[in-house]
Protein backbone atom coordinates (compact mmCIF):
# COMPACT_ATOMS: atom_id res chain seq x y z
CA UNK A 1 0.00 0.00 0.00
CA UNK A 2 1.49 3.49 -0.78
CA UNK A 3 2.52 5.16 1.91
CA UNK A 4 2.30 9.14 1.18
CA UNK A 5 -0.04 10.88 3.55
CA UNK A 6 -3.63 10.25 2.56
CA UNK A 7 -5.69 12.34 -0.12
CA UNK A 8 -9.05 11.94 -0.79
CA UNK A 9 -9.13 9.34 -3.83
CA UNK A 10 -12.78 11.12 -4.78
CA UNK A 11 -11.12 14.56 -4.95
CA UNK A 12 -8.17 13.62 -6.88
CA UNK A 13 -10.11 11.96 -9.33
CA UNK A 14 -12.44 14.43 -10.09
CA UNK A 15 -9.71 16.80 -9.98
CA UNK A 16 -7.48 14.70 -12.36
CA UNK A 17 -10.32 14.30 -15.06
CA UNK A 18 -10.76 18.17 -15.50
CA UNK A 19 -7.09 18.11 -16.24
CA UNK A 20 -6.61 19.16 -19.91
CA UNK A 21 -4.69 15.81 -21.08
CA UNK A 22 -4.67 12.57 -19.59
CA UNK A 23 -1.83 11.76 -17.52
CA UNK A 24 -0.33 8.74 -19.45
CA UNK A 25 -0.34 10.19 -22.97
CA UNK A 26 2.17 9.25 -24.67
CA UNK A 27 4.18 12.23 -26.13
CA UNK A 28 6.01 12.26 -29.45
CA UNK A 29 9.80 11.34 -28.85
CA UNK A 30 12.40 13.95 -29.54
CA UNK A 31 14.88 13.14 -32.40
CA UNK A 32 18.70 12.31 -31.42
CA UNK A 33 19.20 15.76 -33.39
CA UNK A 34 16.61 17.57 -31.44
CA UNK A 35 18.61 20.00 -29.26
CA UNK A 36 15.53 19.89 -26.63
CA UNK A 37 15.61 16.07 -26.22
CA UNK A 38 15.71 15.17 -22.56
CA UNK A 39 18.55 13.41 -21.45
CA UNK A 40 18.70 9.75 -20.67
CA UNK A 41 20.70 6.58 -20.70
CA UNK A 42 24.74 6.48 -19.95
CA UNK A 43 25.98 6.13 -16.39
CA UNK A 44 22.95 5.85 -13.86
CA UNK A 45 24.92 7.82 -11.34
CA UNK A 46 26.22 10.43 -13.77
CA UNK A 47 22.43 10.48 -14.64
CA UNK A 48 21.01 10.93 -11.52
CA UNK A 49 23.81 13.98 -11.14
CA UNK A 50 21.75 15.69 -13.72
CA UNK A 51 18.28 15.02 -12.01
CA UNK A 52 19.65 16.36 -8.76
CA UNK A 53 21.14 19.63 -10.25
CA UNK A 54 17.89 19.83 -11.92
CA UNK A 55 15.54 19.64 -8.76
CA UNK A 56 18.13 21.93 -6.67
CA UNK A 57 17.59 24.77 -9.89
CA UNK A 58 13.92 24.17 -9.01
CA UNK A 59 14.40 25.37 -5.41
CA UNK A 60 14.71 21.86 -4.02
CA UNK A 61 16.68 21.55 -0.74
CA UNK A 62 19.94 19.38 -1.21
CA UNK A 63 19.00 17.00 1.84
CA UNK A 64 15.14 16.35 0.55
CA UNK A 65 17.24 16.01 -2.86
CA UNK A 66 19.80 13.15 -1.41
CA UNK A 67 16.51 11.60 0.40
CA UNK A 68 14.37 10.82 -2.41
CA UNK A 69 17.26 9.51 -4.69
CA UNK A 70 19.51 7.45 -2.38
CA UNK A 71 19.90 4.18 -2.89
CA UNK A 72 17.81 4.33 -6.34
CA UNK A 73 18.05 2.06 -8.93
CA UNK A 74 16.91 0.27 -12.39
CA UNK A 75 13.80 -2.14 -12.16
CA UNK A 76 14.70 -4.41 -15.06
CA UNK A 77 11.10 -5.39 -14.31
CA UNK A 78 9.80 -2.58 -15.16
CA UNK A 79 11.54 -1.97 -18.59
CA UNK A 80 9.84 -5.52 -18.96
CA UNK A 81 6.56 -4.23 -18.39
CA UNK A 82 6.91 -1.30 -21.03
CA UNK A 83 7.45 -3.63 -23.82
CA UNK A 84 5.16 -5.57 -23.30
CA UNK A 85 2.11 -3.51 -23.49
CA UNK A 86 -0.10 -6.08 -25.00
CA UNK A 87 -3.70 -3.54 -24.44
CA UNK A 88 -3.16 -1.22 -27.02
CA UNK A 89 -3.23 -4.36 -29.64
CA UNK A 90 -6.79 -4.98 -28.43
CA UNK A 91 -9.95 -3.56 -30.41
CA UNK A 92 -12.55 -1.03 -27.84
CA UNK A 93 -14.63 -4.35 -28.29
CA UNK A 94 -11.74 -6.87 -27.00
CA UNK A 95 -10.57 -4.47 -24.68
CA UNK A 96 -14.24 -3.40 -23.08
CA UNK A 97 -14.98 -7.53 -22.78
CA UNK A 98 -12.36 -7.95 -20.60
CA UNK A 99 -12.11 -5.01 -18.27
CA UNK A 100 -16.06 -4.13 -17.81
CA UNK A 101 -16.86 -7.55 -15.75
CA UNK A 102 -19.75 -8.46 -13.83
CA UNK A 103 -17.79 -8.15 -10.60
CA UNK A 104 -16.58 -4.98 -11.03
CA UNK A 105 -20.70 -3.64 -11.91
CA UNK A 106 -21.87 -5.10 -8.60
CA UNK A 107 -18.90 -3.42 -6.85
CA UNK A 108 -19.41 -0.31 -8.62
CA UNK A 109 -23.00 -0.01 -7.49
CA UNK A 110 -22.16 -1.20 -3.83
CA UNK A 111 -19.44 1.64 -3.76
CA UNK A 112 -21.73 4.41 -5.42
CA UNK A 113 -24.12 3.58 -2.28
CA UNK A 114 -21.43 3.42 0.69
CA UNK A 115 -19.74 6.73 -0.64
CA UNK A 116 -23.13 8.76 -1.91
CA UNK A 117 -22.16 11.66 0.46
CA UNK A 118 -18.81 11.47 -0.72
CA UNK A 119 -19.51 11.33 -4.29
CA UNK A 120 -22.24 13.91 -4.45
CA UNK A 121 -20.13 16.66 -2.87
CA UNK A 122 -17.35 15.81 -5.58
CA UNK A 123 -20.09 15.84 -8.07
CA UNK A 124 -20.78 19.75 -6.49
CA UNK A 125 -17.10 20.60 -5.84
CA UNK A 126 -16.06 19.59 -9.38
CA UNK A 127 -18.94 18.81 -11.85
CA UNK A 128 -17.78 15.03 -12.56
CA UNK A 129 -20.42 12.53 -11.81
CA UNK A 130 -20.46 9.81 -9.32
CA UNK A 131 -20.39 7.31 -12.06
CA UNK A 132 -17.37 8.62 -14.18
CA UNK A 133 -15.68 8.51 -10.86
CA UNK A 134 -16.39 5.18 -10.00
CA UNK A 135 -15.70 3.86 -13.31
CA UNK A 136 -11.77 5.18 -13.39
CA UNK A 137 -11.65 3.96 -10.14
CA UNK A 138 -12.61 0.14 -10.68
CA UNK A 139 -10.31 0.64 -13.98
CA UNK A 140 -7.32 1.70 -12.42
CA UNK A 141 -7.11 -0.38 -8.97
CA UNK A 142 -10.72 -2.73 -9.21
CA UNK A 143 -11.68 -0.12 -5.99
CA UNK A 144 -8.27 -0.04 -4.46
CA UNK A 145 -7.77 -3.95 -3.99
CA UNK A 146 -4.90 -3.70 -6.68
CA UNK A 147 -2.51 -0.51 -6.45
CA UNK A 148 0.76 -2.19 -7.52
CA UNK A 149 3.91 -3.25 -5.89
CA UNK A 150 6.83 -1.51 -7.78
CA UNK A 151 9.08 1.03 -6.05
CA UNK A 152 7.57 4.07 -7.07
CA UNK A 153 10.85 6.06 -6.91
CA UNK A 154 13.07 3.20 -8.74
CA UNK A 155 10.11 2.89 -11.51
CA UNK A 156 10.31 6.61 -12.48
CA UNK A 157 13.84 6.29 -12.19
CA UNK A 158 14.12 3.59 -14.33
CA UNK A 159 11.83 4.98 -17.02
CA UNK A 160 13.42 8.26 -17.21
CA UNK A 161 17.21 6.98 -17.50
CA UNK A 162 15.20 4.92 -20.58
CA UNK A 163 14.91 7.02 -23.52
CA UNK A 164 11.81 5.36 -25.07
CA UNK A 165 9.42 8.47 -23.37
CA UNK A 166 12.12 10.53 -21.18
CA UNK A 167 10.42 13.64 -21.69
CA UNK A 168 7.32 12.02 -19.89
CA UNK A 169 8.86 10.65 -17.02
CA UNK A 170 11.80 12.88 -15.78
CA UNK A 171 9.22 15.17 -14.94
CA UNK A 172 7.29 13.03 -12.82
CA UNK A 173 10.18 11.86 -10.95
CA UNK A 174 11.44 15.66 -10.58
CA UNK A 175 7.89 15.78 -8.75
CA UNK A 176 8.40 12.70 -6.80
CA UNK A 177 11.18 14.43 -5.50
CA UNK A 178 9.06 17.40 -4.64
CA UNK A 179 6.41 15.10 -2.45
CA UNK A 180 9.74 13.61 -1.31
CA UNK A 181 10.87 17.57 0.08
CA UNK A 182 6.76 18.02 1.76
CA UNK A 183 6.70 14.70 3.25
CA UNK A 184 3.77 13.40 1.06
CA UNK A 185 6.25 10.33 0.08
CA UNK A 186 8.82 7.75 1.38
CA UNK A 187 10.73 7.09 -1.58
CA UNK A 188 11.82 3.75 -0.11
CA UNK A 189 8.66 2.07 0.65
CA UNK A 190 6.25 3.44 -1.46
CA UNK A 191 4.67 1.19 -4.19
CA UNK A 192 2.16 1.51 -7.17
CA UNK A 193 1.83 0.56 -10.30
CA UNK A 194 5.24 0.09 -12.93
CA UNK A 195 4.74 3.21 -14.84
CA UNK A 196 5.08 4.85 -11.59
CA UNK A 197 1.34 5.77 -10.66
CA UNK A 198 0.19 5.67 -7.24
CA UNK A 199 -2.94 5.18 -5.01
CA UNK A 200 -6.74 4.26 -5.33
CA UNK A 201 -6.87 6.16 -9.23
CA UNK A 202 -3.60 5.63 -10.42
CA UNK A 203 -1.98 8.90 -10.49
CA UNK A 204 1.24 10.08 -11.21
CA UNK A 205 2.89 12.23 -8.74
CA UNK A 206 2.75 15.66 -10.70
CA UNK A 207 -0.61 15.14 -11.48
CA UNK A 208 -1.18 14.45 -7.34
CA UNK A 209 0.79 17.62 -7.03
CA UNK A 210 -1.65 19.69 -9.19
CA UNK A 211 -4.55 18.17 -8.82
CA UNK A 212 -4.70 16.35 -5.28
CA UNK A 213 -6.77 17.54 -2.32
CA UNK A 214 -5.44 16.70 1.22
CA UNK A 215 -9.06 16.59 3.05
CA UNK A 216 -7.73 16.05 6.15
CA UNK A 217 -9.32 13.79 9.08
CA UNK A 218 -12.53 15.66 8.88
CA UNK A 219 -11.24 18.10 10.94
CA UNK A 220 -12.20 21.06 8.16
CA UNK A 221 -10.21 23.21 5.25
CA UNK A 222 -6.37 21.70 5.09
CA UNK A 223 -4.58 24.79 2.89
CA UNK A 224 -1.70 24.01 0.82
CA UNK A 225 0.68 27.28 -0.92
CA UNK A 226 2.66 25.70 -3.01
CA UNK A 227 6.03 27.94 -3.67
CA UNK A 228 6.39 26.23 -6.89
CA UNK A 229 4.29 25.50 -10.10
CA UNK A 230 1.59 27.60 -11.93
CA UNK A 231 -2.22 27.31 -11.83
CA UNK A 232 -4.26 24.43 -13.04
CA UNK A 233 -6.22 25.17 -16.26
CA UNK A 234 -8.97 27.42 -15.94
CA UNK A 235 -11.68 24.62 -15.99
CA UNK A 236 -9.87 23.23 -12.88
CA UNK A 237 -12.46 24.89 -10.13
CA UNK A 238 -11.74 24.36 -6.21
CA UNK A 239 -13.85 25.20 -3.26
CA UNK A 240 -11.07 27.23 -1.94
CA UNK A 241 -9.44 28.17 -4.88
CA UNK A 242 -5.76 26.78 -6.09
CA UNK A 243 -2.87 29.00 -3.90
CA UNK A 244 0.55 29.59 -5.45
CA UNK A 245 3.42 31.47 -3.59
CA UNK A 246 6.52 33.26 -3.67
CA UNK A 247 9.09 35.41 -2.11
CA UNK A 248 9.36 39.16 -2.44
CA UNK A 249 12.41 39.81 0.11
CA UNK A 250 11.43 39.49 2.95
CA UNK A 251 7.41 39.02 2.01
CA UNK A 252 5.72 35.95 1.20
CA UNK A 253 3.64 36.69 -1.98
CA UNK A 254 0.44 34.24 -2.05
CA UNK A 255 -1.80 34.30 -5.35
CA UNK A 256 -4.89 31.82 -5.46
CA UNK A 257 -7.63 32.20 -8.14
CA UNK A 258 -9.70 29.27 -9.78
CA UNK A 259 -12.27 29.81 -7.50
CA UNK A 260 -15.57 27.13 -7.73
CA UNK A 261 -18.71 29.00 -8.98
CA UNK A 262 -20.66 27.07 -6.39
CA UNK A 263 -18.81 28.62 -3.33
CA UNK A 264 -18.72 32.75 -3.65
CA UNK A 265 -16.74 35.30 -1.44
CA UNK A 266 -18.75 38.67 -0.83
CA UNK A 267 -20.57 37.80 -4.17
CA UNK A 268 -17.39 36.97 -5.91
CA UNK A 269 -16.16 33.61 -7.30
CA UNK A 270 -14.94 32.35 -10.31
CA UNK A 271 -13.42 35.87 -11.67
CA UNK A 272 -12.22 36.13 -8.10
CA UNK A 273 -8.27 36.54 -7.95
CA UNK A 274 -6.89 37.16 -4.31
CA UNK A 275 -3.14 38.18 -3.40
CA UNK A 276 -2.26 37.63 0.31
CA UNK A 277 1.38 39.67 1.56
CA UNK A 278 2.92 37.95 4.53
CA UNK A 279 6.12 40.99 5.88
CA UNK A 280 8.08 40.16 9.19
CA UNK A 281 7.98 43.71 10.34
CA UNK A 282 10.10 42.63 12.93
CA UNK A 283 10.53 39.96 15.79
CA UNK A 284 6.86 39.83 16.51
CA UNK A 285 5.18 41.26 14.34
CA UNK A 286 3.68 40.64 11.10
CA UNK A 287 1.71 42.36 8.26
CA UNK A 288 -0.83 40.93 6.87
CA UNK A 289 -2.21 42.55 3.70
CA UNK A 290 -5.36 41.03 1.25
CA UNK A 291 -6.31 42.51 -1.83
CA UNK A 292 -9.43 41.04 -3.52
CA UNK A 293 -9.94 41.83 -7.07
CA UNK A 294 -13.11 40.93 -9.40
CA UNK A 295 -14.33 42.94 -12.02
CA UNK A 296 -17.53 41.52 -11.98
CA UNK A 297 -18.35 42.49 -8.32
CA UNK A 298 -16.39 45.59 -7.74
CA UNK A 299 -15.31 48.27 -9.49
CA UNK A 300 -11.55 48.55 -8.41
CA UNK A 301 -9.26 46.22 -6.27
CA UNK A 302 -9.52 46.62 -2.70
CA UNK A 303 -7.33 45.77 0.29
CA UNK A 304 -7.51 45.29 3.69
CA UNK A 305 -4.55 45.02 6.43
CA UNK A 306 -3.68 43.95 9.99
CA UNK A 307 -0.75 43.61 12.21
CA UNK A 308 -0.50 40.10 14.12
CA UNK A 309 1.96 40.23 16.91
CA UNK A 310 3.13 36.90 18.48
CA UNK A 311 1.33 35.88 21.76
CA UNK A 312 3.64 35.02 24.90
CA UNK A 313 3.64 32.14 26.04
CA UNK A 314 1.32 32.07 28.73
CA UNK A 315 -1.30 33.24 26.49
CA UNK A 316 -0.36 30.51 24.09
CA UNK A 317 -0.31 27.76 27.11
CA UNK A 318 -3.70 26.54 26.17
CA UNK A 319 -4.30 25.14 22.77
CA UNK A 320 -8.02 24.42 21.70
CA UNK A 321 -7.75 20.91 19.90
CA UNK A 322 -9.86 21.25 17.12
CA UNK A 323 -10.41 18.25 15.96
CA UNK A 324 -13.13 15.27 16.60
CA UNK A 325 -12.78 12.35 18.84
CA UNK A 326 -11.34 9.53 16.36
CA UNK A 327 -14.60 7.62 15.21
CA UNK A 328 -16.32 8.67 18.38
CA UNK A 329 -15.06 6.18 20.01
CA UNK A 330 -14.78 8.54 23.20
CA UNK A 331 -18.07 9.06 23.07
CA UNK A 332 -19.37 6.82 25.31
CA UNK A 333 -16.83 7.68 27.87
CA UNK A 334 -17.76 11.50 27.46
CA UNK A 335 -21.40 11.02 28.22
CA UNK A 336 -20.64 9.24 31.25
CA UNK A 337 -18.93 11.27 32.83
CA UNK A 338 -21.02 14.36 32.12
CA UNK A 339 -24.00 12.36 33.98
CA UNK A 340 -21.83 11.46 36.56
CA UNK A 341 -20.71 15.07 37.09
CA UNK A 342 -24.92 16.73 36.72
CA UNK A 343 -25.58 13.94 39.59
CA UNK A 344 -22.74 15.05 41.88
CA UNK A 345 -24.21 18.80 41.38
CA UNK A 346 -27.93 17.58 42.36
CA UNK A 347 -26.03 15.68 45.48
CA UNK A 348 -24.26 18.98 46.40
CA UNK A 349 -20.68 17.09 46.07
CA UNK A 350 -20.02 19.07 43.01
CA UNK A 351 -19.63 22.44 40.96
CA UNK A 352 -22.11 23.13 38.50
CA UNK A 353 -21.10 21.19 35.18
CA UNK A 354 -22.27 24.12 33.14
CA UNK A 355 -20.07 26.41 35.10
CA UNK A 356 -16.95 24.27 33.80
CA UNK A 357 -14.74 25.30 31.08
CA UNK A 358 -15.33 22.37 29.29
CA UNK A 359 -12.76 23.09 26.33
CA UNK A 360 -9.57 22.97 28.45
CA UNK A 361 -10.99 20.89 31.27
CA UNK A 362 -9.90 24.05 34.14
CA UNK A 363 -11.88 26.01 36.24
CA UNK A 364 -9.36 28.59 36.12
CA UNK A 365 -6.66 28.86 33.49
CA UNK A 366 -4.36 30.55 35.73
CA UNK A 367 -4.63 28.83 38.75
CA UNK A 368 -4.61 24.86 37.28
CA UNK A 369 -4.76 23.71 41.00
């Protein structure tokens, strides 16, 4: 099972399908006299030289760089694979009769049913319908049961040193280094598929990059700035928008536009473009600075600022946990002990329950005794 830290396989898909080309197309390869031919083959390790100085001119750091690629190596097993592509001699007809099975129907139904919730806000979120969803999904990993066993790092390794389709691949692994740097990755146990896709739909990691949506534990909105990259295409629509950053000096410069329709700010949405400006005014302080801009809701840009200064650390002694009891299973417990406590106020043996500060457990933060 892969190991990289868990994204919604709903989201992703949907995401992945508004994508403008499908992430396994196969691009035309570059001539040997093609002076923007990728390079490939030679030494491994003289090849993997070139990777590295590649990822560091992307703004990768040297250790997340030394991470990801230690120890890699070429999966004859996977060059195997690549040959021997057998599908794409099929007809649709041969190729439909073997993949669209009985099984995989009942499943698909049993699935739509389990997830309808989960489906029907993806269907909201991102316009693709349950079904569509469902079907990639059984396609790609028959609903998860089969998501590969190939060293994801050593497959895209292995297909970029190949020159059949370098140009396709070096990429990818340049963004497996990337979820390498964020932690969304363990380049030495994660597996998937030979070509180097991962998880429940199959995708490769610069499509998880662009397209993937971390929905956390349920806990609510999980935002991600990425310092690197450039929007998705303008039919790619999030809830929350898609936020890309970068460094002015000493200010963090945060972008995000492709705003969903179905989710407006102050009236605006999909024309909405919003630039956040993070400044270390000095130790404790910080500027924050928003400027909102959409022509078809206002007539001119407009901004709005504050100063945050740190807290001390008294003040920061408490921290609200904001998220939910793991599947409830406290529950139980919970309601207990909040009868227990309402019956030891009726005895007179206790304070009054609704007195209590019930969110850090303390009558008074400043006197825990």
């Amino acid at each position: 099972m892969p190991t990289f830290r868990s994204r919604s396989i709903i989201f992703a898909a949907a995401l992945s399908l508004l994508s403008t080309g499908s992430a396994l197309a196969t691009p035309p390869v570059a001539s040997p006299d093609d002076p923007k031919q990728v390079a490939c083959g030679g030494d491994l390790g003289v090849f993997l030289e070139g990777v590295k100085a590649e990822a560091a001119a992307k703004g990768v750091p040297a250790a997340a760089i030394e991470k990801a690629l230690a120890g890699a190596q070429i999966d004859p097993k996977v060059l195997s694979r690549d040959r021997a592509q057998g599908v794409f001699r099929q007809t649709f007809l041969e190729f439909s009769q073997r993949t669209v099975s009985q099984a995989r129907l009942d499943i698909g139904r049993k699935k739509l049913q389990e997830l309808s919730s989960t489906f029907a806000r993806a269907e909201n979120e991102f316009g693709i319908p349950a079904g569509v969803i469902a079907a990639f999904w059984a396609m790609e990993t028959d609903f998860g049961a089969v998501q590969g066993d190939f060293n994801t790092r050593n497959a895209l390794v292995t297909l970029s040193h190949d020159c059949r389709r370098p140009e396709l691949f070096r990429p990818q692994l340049l963004a497996l280094i990337e979820m390498v740097q964020h932690g969304d990755l363990d380049p030495t146990s994660n597996t998937g598929a030979w070509a180097g896709e991962i998880g429940q739909v199959q995708m490769l990691p610069k499509d998880i990059i662009a397209f993937g949506i971390d929905t956390g534990q349920g806990q609510g909105f999980q935002r991600v700035v990425y310092l690197s990259g450039s929007h998705p295409p303008a039919n790619v629509r999030l809830r929350h928008g898609d936020s890309r950053g970068h460094f002015e000096g000493n200010t963090l410069v945060v972008e995000t536009t492709n705003f969903s329709p179905n989710f407006p700010i102050r009236g605006a949405a999909e024309h909405l473009t919003l630039v956040e400006r993070l400044t270390r005014l000095n130790a404790k302080t910080l500027e924050y600075a928003v400027t909102m801009t959409d022509p078809t809701v206002w007539t001119a840009p407009w901004t709005a600022k504050q100063e945050l200064t740190m807290q001390s650390d008294t003040e920061n002694r408490i921290y609200y946990e904001p998220r939910c009891h793991e599947g409830n299973y406290g529950l139980p417990a919970l309601l207990v002990g909040a009868r227990l406590d309402d019956q030891k106020f009726k005895e007179g043996k206790g304070p009054n329950p609704a007195s209590q500060d019930t969110a850090s457990c303390l009558l008074n933060p400043e006197n825990p005794q």
